[in-house]
Structure formats: structure tokens, C-alpha cells
N, C-alpha and C. Protein backbone atom coordinates (compact mmCIF):
# COMPACT_ATOMS: atom_id res chain seq x y z
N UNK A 1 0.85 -1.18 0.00
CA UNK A 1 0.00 0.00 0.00
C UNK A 1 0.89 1.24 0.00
N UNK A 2 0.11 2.33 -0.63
CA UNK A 2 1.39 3.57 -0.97
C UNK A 2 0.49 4.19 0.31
N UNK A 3 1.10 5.19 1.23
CA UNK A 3 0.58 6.04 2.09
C UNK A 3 1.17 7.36 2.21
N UNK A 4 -0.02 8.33 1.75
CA UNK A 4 0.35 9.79 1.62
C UNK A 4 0.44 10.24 3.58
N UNK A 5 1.82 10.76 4.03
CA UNK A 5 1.58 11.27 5.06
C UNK A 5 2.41 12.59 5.15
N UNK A 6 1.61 13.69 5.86
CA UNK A 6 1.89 14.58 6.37
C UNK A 6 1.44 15.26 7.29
N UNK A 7 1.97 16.34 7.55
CA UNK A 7 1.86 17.38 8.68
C UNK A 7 2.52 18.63 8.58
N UNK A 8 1.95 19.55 10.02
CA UNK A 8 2.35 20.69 9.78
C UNK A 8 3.49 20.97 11.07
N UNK A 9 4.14 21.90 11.28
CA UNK A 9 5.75 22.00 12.28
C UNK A 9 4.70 21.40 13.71
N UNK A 10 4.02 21.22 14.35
CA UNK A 10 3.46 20.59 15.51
C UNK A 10 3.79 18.92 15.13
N UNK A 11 3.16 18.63 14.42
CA UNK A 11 2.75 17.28 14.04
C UNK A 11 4.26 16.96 14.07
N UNK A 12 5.27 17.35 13.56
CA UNK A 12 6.46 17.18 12.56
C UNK A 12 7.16 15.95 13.41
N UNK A 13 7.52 15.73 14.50
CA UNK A 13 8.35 14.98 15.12
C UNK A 13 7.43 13.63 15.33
N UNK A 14 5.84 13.60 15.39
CA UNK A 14 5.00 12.40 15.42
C UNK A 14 4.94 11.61 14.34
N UNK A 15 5.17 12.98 13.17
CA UNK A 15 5.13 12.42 11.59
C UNK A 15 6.08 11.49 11.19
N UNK A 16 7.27 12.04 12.22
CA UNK A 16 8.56 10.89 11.75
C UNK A 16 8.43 10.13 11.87
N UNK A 17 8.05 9.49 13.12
CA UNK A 17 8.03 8.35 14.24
C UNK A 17 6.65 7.52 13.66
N UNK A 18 5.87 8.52 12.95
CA UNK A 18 4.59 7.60 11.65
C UNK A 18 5.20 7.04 10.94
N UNK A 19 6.16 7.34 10.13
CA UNK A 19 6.47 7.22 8.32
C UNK A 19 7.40 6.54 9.25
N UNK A 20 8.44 6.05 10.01
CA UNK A 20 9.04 5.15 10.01
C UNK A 20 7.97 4.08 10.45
N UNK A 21 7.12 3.69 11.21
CA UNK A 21 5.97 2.92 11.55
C UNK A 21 5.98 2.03 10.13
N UNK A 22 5.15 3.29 9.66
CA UNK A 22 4.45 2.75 8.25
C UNK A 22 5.32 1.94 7.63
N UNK A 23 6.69 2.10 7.24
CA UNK A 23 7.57 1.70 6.48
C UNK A 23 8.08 0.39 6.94
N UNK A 24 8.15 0.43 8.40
CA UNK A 24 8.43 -0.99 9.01
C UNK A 24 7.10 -2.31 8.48
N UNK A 25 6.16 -1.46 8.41
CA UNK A 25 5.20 -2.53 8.12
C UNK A 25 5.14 -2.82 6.52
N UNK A 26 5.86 -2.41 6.36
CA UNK A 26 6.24 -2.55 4.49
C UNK A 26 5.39 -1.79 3.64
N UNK A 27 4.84 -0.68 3.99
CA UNK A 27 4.03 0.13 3.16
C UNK A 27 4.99 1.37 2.74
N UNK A 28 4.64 1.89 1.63
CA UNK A 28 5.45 2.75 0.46
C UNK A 28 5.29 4.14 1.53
N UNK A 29 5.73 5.12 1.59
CA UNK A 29 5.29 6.14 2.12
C UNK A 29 5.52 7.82 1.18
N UNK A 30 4.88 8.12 1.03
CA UNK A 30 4.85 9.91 0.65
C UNK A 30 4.95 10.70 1.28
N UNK A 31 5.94 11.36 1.74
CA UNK A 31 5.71 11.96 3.37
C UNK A 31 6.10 13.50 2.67
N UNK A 32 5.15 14.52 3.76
CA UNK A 32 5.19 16.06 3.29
C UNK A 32 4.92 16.61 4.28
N UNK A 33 4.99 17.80 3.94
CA UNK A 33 4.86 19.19 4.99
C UNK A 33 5.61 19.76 6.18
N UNK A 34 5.71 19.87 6.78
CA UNK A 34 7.20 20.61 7.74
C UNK A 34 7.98 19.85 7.36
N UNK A 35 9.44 20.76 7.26
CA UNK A 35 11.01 20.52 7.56
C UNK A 35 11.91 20.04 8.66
N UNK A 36 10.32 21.24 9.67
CA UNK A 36 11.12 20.27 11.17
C UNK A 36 10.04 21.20 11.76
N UNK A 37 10.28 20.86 12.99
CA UNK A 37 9.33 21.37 14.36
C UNK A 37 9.49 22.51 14.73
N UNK A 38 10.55 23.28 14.56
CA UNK A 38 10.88 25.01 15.17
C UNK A 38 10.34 25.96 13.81
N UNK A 39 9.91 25.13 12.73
CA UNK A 39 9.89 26.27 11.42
C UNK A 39 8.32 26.14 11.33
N UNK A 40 7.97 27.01 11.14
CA UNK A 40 6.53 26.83 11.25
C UNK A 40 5.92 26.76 9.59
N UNK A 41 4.84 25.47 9.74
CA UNK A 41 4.06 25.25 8.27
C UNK A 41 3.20 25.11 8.36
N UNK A 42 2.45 25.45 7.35
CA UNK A 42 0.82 25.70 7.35
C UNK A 42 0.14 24.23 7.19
N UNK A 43 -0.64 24.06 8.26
CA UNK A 43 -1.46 22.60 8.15
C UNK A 43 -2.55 22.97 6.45
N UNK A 44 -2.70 23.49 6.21
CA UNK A 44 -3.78 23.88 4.94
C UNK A 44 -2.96 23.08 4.06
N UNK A 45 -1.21 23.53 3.97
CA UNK A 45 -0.88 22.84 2.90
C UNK A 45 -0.37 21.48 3.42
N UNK A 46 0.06 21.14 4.31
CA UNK A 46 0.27 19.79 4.78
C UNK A 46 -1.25 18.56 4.08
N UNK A 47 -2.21 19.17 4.44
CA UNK A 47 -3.49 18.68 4.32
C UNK A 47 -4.10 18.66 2.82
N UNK A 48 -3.10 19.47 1.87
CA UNK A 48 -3.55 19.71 0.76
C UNK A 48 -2.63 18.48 -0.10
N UNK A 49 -1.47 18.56 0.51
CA UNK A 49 -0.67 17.46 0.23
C UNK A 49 -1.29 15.83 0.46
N UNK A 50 -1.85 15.94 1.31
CA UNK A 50 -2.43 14.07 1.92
C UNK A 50 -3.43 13.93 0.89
N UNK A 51 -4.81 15.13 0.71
CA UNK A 51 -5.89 14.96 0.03
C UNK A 51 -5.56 14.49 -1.55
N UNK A 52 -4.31 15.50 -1.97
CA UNK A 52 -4.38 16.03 -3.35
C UNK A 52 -3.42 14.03 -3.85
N UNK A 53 -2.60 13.94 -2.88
CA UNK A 53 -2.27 12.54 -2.87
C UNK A 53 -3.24 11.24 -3.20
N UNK A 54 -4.14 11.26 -2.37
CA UNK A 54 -4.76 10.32 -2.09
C UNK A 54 -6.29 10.60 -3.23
N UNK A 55 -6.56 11.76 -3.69
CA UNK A 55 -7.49 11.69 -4.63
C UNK A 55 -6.93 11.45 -6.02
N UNK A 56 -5.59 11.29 -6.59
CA UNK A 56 -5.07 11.62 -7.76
C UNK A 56 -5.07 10.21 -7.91
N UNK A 57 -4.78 9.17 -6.88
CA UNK A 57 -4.70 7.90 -6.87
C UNK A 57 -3.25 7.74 -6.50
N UNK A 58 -2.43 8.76 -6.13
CA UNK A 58 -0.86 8.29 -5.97
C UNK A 58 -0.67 7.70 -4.68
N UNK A 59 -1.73 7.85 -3.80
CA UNK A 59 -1.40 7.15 -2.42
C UNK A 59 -3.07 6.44 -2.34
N UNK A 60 -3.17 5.31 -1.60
CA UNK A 60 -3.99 4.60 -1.58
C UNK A 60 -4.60 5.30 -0.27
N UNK A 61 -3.74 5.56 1.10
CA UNK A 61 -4.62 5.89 2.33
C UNK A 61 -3.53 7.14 2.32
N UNK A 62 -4.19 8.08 3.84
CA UNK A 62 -3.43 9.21 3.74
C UNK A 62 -3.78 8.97 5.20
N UNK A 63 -2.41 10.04 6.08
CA UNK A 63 -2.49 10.15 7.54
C UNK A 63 -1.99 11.73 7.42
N UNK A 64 -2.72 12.31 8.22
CA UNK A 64 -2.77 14.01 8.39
C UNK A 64 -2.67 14.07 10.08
N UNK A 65 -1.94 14.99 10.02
CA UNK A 65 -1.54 15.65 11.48
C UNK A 65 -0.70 16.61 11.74
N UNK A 66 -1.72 17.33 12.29
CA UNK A 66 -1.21 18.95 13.03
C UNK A 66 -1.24 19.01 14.50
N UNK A 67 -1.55 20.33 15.27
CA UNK A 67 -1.66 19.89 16.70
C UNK A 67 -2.63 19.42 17.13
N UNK A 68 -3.81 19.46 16.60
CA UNK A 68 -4.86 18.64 17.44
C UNK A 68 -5.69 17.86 15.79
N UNK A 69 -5.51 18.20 15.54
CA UNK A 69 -5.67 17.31 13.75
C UNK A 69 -7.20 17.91 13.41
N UNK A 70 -7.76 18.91 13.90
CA UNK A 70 -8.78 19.28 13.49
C UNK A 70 -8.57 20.46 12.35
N UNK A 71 -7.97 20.93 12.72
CA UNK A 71 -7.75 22.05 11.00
C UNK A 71 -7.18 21.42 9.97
N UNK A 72 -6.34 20.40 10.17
CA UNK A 72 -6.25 19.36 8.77
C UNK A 72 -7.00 18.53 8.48
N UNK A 73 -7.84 17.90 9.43
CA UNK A 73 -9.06 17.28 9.36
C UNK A 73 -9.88 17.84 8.23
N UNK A 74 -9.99 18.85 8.59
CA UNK A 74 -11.14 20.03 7.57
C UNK A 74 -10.62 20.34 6.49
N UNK A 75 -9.47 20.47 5.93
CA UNK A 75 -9.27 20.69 5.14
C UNK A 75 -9.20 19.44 3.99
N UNK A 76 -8.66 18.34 4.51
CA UNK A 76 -8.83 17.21 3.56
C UNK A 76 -9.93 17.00 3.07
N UNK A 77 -11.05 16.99 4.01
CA UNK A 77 -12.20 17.02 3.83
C UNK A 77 -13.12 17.30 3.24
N UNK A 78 -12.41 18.92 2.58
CA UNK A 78 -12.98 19.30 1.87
C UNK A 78 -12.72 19.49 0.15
N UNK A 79 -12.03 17.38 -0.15
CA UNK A 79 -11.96 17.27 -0.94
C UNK A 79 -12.78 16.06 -1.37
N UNK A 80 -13.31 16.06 -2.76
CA UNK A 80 -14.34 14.67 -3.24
C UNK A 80 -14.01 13.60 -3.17
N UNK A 81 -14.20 12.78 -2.61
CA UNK A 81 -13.83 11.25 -2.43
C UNK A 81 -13.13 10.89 -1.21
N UNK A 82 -12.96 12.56 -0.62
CA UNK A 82 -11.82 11.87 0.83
C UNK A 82 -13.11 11.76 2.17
N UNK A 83 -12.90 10.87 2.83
CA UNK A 83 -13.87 10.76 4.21
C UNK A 83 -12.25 10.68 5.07
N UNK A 84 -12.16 11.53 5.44
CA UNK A 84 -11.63 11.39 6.75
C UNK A 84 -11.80 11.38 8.28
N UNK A 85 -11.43 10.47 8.66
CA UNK A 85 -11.93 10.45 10.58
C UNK A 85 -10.71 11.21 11.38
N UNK A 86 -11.02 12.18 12.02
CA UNK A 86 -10.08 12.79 12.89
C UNK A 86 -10.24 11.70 14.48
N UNK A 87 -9.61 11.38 14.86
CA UNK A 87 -9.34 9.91 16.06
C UNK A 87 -8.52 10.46 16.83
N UNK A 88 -8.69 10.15 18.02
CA UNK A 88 -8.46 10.26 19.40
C UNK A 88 -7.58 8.85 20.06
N UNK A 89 -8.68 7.84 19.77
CA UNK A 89 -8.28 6.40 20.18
C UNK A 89 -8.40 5.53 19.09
N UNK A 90 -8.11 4.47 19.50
CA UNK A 90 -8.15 2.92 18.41
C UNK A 90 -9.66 3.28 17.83
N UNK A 91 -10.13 2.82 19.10
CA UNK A 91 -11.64 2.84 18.95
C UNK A 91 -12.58 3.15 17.47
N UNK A 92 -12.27 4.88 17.61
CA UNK A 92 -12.49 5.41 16.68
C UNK A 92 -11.62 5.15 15.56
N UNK A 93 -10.82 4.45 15.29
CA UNK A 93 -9.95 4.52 14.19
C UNK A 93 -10.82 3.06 13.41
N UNK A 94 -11.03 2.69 14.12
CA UNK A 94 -11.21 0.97 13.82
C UNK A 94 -12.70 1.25 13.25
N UNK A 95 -13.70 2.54 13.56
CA UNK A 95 -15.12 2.92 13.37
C UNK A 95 -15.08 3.70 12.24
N UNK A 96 -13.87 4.73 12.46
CA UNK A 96 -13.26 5.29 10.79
C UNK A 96 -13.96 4.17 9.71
N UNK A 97 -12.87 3.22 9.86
CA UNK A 97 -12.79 2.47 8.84
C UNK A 97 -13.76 0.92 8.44
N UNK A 98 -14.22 0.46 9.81
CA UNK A 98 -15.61 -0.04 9.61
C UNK A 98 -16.93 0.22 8.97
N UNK A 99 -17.08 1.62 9.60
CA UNK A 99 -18.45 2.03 9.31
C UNK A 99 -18.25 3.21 8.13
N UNK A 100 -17.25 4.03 8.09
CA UNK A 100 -17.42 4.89 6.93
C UNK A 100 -16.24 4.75 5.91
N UNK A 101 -15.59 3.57 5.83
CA UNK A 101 -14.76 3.15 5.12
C UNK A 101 -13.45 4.74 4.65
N UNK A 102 -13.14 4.57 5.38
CA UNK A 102 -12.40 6.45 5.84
C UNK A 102 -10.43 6.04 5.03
N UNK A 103 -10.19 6.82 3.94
CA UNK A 103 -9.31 6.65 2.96
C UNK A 103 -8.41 7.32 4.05
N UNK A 104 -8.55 8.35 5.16
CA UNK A 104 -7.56 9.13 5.48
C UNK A 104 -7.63 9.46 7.16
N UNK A 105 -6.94 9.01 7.65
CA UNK A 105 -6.96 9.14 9.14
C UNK A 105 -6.26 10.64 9.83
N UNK A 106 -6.12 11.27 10.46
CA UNK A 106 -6.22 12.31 10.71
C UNK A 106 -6.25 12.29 12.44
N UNK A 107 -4.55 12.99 13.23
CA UNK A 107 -4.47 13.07 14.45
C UNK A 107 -4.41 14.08 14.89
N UNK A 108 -3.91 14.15 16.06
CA UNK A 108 -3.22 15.87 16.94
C UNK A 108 -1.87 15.29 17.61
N UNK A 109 -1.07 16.07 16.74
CA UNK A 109 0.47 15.59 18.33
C UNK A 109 0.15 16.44 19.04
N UNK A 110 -0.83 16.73 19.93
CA UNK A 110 -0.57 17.46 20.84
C UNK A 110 -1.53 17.02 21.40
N UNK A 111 -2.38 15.83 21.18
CA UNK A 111 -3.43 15.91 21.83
C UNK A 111 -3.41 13.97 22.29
N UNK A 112 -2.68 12.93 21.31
CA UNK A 112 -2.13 11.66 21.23
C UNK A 112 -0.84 11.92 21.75
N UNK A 113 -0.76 10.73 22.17
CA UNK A 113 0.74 9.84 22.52
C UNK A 113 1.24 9.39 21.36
N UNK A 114 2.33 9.27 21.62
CA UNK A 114 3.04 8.40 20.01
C UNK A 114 2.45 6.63 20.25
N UNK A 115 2.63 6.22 20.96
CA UNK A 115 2.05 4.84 21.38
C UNK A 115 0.57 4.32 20.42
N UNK A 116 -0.47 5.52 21.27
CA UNK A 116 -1.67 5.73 20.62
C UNK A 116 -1.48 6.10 19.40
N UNK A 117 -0.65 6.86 18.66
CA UNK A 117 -0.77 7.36 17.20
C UNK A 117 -0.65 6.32 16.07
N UNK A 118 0.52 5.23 16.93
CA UNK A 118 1.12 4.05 16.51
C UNK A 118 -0.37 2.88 16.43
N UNK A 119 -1.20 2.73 17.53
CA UNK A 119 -1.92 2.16 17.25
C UNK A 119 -2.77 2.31 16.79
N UNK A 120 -3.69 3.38 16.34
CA UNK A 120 -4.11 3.97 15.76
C UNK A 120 -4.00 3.50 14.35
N UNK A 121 -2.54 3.97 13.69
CA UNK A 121 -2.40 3.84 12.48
C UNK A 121 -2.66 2.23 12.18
N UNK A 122 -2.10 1.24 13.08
CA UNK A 122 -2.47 0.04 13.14
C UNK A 122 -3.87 -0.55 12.49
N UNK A 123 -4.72 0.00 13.43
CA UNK A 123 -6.35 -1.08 13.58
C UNK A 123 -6.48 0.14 12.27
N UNK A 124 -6.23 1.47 11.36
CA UNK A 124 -6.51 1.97 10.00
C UNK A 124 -5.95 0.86 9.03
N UNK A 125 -4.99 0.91 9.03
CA UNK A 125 -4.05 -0.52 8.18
C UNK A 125 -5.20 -1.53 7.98
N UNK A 126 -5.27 -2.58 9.52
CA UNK A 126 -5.89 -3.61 9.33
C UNK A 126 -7.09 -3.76 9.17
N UNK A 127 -7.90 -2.99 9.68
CA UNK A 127 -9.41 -2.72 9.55
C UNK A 127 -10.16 -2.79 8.50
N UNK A 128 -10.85 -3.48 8.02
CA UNK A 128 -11.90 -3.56 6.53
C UNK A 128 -12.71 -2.41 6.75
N UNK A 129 -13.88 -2.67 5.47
CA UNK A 129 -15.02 -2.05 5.60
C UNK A 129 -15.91 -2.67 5.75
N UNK A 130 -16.88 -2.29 6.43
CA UNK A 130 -18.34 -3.69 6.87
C UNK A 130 -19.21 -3.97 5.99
N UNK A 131 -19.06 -2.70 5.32
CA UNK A 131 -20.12 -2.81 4.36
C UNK A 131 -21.90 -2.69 5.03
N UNK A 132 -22.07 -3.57 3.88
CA UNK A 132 -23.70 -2.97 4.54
C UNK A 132 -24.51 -2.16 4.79
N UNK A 133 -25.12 -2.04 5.82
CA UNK A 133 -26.31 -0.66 5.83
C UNK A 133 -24.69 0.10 6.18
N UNK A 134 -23.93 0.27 6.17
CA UNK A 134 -22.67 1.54 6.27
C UNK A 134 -22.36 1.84 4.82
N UNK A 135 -22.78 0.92 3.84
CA UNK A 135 -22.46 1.15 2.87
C UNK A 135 -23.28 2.07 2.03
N UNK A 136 -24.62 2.36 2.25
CA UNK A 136 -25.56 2.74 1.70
C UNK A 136 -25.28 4.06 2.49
N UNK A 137 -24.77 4.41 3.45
CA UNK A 137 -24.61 5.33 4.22
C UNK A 137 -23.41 6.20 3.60
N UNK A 138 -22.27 5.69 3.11
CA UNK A 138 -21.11 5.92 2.59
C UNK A 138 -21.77 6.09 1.23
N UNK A 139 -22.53 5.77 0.23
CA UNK A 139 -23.32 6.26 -0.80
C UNK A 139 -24.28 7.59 -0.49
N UNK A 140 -25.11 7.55 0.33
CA UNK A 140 -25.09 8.66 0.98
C UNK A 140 -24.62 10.27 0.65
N UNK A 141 -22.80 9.76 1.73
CA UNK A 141 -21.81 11.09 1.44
C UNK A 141 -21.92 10.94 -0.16
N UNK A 142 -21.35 9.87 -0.62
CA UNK A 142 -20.71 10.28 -2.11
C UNK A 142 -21.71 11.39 -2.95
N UNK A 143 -23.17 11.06 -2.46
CA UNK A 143 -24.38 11.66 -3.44
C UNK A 143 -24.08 12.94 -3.32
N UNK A 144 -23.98 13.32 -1.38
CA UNK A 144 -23.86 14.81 -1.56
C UNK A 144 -22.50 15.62 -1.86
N UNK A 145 -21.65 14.61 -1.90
CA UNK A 145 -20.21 15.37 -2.75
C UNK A 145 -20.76 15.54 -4.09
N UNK A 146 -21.58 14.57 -4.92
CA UNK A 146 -21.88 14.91 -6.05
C UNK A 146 -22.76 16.35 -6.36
N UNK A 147 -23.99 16.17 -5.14
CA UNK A 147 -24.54 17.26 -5.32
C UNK A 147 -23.99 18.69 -4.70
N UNK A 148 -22.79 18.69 -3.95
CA UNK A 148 -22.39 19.88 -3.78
C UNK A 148 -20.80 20.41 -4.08
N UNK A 149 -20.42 19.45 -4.45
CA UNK A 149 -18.96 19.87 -4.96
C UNK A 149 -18.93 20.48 -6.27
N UNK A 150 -18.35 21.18 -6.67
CA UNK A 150 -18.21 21.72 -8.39
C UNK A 150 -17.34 21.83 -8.79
């Protein structure tokens, strides 16, 4: 699996400690946005990087993270085809991708542990989609990306 990941100078030191994760588990990685942690970068484009990745088809899943992953959250988001879950715990990561079959996971280093970020990315990896009445639900979104995106 190819995985678009980035972040913005908050995220930057979690991002590492991701993209080596990812890579241990033998997945391709795309990694963007801060240089490092003292220089400051805009989560808009960190987030523009994961989306613009992961909708072109060059990355299959995407992981976004700023300091609390809600302004990159939103911004991926507000691209056609991306569902992203902003996650806290496994929990939700594993519901991401069960119930709304979620292409792009989305944290906070400032708000996760690296431990948690690690597992996290985990149960996204392994996690299917359920399908089913989630699926008709996930048809749903797609209708109203159709009917409101341009």
C-alpha cells in the first residue's frame, strides 16, 4: 500500500516516528509538509498534500496531522472522495474504517501519545469495511459530494 503522510511544524516529530511505523510494516510512504518542528508550516498545505495525494490515486490511504488534527481534518475534507476520521483512540480509528470506510486518518500531536498514534495507524491498516447498511450510508456522502462539490 502507498501512504500519503503529512503534517504541519506541531505534528512534525509524530510524523517521523509515523512514516518510520508505516515503512516498518512494508508500506510505500509519501511523506510532506514541515522541515522540522521550530519552522513553522501551514497545516492547509500539509493537508492539501495528503488529500491532493490520495485523490489523484498516488497514495492509496493518507495520515494528516497537526496539533490537534482538526484544522487538517477540515481541510482534507474538503476534498471529493476523501472521508476522513479525525481519532483520538483505536476505537475510533477501527469505526473510521468499519463504518465509513475512511481513505484518510487524521491526528493531533498534541493531543495523542506516540504509542496511541502508533496504534491507531495500526487497527486503520488492518481494519476492513463492513459494508452494509454503512455502505448505503457511505453512498449517501458520495451523493452529496456529487450534489455539492463543483
Amino acid at each position: 500500500m502507498i501512504v500519503s503522510i503529512a503534517s504541519d511544524h506541531a505534528g512534525y516529530d509524530l510524523r517521523k516516528k509515523v512514516a518510520e511505523h508505516v515503512r516498518k510494516l512494508g508500506h510505500e510512504v509519501l511523506e510532506g509538509g514541515a522541515e522540522a518542528s521550530d519552522v513553522p508550516y501551514n497545516y492547509v498545505d500539509a493537508g492539501i498534500k495528503v488529500a491532493e495525494d490520495v485523490t489523484s490515486g498516488r497514495a492509496d490511504r493518507g495520515i494528516a496531522i497537526c496539533g490537534t488534527g482538526i484544522g487538517i481534518s477540515v481541510v482534507v475534507n474538503k476534498y471529493k472522495g476523501v472521508r476522513c476520521g479525525l481519532c483520538t483512540n483505536e476505537y475510533m480509528a477501527r469505526m473510521s474504517r468499519q463504518h465509513n470506510d475512511a481513505n484518510i486518518i487524521a491526528f493531533g500531536a498534541r493531543v495523542v501519545g506516540q504509542a496511541v498514534a502508533l496504534a491507531m495507524v495500526d487497527v486503520f491498516f488492518e481494519e476492513g469495511f463492513a459494508g452494509d447498511r454503512h455502505a448505503a450510508r457511505v453512498n449517501d456522502i458520495k451523493a452529496l459530494e456529487d450534489k455539492n462539490f463543483k
